[in-house]
N, C-alpha and C. Protein backbone atom coordinates (compact mmCIF):
# COMPACT_ATOMS: atom_id res chain seq x y z
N UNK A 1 12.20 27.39 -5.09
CA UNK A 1 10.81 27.15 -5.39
C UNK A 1 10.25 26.28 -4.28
N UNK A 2 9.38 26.59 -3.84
CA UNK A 2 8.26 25.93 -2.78
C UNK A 2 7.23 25.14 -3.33
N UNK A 3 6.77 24.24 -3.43
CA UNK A 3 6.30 23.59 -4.02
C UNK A 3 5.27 22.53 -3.15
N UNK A 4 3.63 22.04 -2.97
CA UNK A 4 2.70 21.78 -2.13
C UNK A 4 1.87 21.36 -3.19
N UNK A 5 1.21 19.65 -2.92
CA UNK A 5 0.41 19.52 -3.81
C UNK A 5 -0.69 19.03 -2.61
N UNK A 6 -2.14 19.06 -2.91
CA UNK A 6 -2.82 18.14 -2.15
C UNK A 6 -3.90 17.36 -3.31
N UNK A 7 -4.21 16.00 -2.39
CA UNK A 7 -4.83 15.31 -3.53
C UNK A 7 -6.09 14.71 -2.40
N UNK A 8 -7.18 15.11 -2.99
CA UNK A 8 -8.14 14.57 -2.05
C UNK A 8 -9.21 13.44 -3.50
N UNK A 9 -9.74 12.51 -2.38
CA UNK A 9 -10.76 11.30 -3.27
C UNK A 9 -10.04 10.11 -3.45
N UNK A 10 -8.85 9.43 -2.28
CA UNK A 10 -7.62 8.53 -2.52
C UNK A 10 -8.29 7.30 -2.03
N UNK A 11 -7.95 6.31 -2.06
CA UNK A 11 -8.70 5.25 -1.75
C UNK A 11 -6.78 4.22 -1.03
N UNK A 12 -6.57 4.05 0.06
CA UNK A 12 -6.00 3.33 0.77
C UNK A 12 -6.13 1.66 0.92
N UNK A 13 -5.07 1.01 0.49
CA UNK A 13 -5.63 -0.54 0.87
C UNK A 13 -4.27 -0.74 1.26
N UNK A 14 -4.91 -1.79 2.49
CA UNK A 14 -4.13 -2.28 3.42
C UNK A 14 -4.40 -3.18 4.20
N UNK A 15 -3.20 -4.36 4.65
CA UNK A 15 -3.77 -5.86 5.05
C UNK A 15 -2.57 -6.22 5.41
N UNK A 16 -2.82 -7.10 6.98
CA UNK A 16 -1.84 -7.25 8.02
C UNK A 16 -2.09 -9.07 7.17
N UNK A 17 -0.82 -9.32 7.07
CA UNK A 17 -0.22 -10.74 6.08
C UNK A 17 0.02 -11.40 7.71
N UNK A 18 -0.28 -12.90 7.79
CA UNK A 18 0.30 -13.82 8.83
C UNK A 18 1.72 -13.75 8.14
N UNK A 19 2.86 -14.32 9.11
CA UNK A 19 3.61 -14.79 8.41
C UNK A 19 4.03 -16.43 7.68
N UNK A 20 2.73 -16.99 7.90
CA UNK A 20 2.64 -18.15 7.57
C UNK A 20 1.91 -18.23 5.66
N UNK A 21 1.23 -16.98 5.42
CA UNK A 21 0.99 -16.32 4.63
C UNK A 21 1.98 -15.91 3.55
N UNK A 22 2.80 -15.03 3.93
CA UNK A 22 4.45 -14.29 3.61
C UNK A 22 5.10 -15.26 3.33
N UNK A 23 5.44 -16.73 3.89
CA UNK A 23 6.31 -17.71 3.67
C UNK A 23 6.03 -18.70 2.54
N UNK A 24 4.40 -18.67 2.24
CA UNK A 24 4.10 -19.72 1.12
C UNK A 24 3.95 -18.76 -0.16
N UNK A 25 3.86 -17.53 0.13
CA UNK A 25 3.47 -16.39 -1.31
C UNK A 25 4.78 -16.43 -1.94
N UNK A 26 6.09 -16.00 -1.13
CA UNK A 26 7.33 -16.23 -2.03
C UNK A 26 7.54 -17.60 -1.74
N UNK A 27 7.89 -18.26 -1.33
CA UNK A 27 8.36 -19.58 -1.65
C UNK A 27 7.80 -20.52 -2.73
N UNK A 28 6.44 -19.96 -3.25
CA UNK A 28 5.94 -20.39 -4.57
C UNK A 28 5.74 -19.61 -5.75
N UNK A 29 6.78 -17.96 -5.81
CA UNK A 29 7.09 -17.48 -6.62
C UNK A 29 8.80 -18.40 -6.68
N UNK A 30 9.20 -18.24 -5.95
CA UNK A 30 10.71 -19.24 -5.74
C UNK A 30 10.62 -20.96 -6.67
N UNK A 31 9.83 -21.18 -6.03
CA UNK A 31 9.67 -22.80 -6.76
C UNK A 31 8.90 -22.47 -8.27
N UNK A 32 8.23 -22.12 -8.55
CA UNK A 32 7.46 -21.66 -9.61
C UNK A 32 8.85 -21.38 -10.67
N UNK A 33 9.85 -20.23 -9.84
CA UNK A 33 11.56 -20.05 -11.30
C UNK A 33 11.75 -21.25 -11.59
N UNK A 34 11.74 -22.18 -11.08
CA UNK A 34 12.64 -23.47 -10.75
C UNK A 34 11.60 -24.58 -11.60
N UNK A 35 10.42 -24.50 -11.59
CA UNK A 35 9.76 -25.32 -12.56
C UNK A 35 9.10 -26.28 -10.93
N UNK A 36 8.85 -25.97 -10.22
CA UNK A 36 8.08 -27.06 -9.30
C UNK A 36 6.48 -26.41 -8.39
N UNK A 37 5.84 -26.99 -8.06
CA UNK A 37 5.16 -27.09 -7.18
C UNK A 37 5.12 -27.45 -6.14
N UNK A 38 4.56 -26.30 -5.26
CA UNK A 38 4.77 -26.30 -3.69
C UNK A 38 3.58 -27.57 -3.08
N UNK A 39 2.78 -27.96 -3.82
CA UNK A 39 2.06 -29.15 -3.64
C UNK A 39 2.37 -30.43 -3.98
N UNK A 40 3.37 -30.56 -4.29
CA UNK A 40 4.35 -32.39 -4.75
C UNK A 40 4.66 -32.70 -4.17
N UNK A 41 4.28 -34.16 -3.91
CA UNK A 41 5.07 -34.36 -2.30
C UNK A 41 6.45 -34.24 -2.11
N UNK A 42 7.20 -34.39 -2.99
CA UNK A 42 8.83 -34.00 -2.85
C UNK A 42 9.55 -32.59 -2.80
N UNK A 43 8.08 -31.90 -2.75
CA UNK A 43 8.96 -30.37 -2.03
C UNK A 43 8.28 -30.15 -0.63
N UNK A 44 9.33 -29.17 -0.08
CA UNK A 44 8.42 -28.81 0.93
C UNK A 44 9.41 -27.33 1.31
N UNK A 45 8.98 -26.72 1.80
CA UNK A 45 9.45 -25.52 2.47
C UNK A 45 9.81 -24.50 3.32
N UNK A 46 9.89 -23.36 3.97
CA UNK A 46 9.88 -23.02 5.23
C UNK A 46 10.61 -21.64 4.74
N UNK A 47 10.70 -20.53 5.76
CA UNK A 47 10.36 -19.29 5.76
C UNK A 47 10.62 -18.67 7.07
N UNK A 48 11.72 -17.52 6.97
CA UNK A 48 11.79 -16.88 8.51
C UNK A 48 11.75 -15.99 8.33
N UNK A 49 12.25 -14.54 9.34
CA UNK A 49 12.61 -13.62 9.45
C UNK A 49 13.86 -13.18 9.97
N UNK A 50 14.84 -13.13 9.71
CA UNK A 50 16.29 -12.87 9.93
C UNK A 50 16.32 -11.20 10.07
N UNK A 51 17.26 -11.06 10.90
CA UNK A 51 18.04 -9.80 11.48
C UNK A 51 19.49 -9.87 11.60
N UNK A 52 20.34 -9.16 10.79
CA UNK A 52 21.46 -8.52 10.71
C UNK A 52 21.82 -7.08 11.54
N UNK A 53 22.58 -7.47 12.09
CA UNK A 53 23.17 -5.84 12.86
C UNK A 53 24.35 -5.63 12.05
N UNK A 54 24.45 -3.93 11.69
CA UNK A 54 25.23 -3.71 10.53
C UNK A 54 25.72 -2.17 11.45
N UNK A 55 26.89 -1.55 10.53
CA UNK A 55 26.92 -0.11 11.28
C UNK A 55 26.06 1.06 11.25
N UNK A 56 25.42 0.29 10.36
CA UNK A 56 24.37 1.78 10.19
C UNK A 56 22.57 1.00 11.23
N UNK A 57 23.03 0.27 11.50
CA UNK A 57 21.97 -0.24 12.48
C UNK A 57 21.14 -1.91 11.88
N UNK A 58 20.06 -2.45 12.28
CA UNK A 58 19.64 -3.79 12.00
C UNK A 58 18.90 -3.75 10.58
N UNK A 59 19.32 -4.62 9.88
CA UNK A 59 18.59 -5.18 8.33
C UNK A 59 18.07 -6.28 8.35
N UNK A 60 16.82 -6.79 8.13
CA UNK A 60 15.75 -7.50 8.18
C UNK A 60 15.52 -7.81 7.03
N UNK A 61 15.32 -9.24 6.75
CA UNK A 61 14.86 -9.62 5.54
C UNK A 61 14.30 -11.06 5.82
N UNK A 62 13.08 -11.36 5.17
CA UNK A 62 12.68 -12.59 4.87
C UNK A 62 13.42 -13.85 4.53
N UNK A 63 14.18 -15.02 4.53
CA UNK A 63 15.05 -15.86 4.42
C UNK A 63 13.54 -17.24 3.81
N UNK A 64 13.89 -17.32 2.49
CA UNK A 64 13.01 -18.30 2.24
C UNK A 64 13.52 -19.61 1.37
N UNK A 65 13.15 -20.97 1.81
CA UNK A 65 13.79 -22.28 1.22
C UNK A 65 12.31 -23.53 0.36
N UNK A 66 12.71 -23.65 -0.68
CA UNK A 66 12.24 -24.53 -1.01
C UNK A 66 12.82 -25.69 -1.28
N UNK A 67 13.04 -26.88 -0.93
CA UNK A 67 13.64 -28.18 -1.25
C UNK A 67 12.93 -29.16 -1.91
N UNK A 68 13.95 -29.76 -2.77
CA UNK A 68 12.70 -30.81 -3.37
C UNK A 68 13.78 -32.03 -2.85
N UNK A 69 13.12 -33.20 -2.63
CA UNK A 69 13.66 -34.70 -2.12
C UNK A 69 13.61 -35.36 -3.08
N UNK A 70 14.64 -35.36 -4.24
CA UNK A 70 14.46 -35.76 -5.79
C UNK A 70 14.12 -38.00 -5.39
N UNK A 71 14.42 -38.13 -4.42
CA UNK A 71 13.89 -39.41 -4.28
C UNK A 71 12.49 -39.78 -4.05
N UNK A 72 11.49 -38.73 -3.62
CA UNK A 72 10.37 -38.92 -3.54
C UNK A 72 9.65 -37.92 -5.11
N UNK A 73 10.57 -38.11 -5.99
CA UNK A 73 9.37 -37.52 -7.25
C UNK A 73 9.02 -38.55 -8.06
N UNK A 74 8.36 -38.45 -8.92
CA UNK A 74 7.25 -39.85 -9.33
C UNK A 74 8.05 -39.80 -10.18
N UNK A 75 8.65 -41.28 -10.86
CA UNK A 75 9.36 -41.43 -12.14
C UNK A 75 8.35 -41.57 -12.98
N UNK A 76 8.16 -41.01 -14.57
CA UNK A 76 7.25 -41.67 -15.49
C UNK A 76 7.73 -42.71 -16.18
């Protein structure tokens, strides 16, 4: 069976992300599991892009850290 669909009236969205952008969007889905805010002064964070060479060729992935400095959080 041959099989051809076409679909016309599509609407496309699309948007070039900084990666300074990319690094605070997950790193405050990341801190957010964890119960913190990326605005306290006792976290802070950072964000790369890593490359692996493998046999089937290079794997790329985002590498993202949030730390908190449990000495700088406000005692109540």
């Amino acid at each position: 069976m041959k099989a051809q669909a076409t679909r016309t009236n599509v609407t496309t969205y699309s948007a070039k992300v900084p990666d300074g952008e990319i690094t605070e969007a997950l790193c405050k889905v990341l801190a957010d599991q964890h119960g913190f805010d990326l605005d306290d002064a006792s976290v802070r964070y950072r964000g790369y892009l890593t490359s692996e060479d493998t046999s089937t060729g290079f794997k790329h992935s985002w590498q993202i850290e949030v730390t908190v400095d449990h000495s700088k959080e406000v005692v109540l």
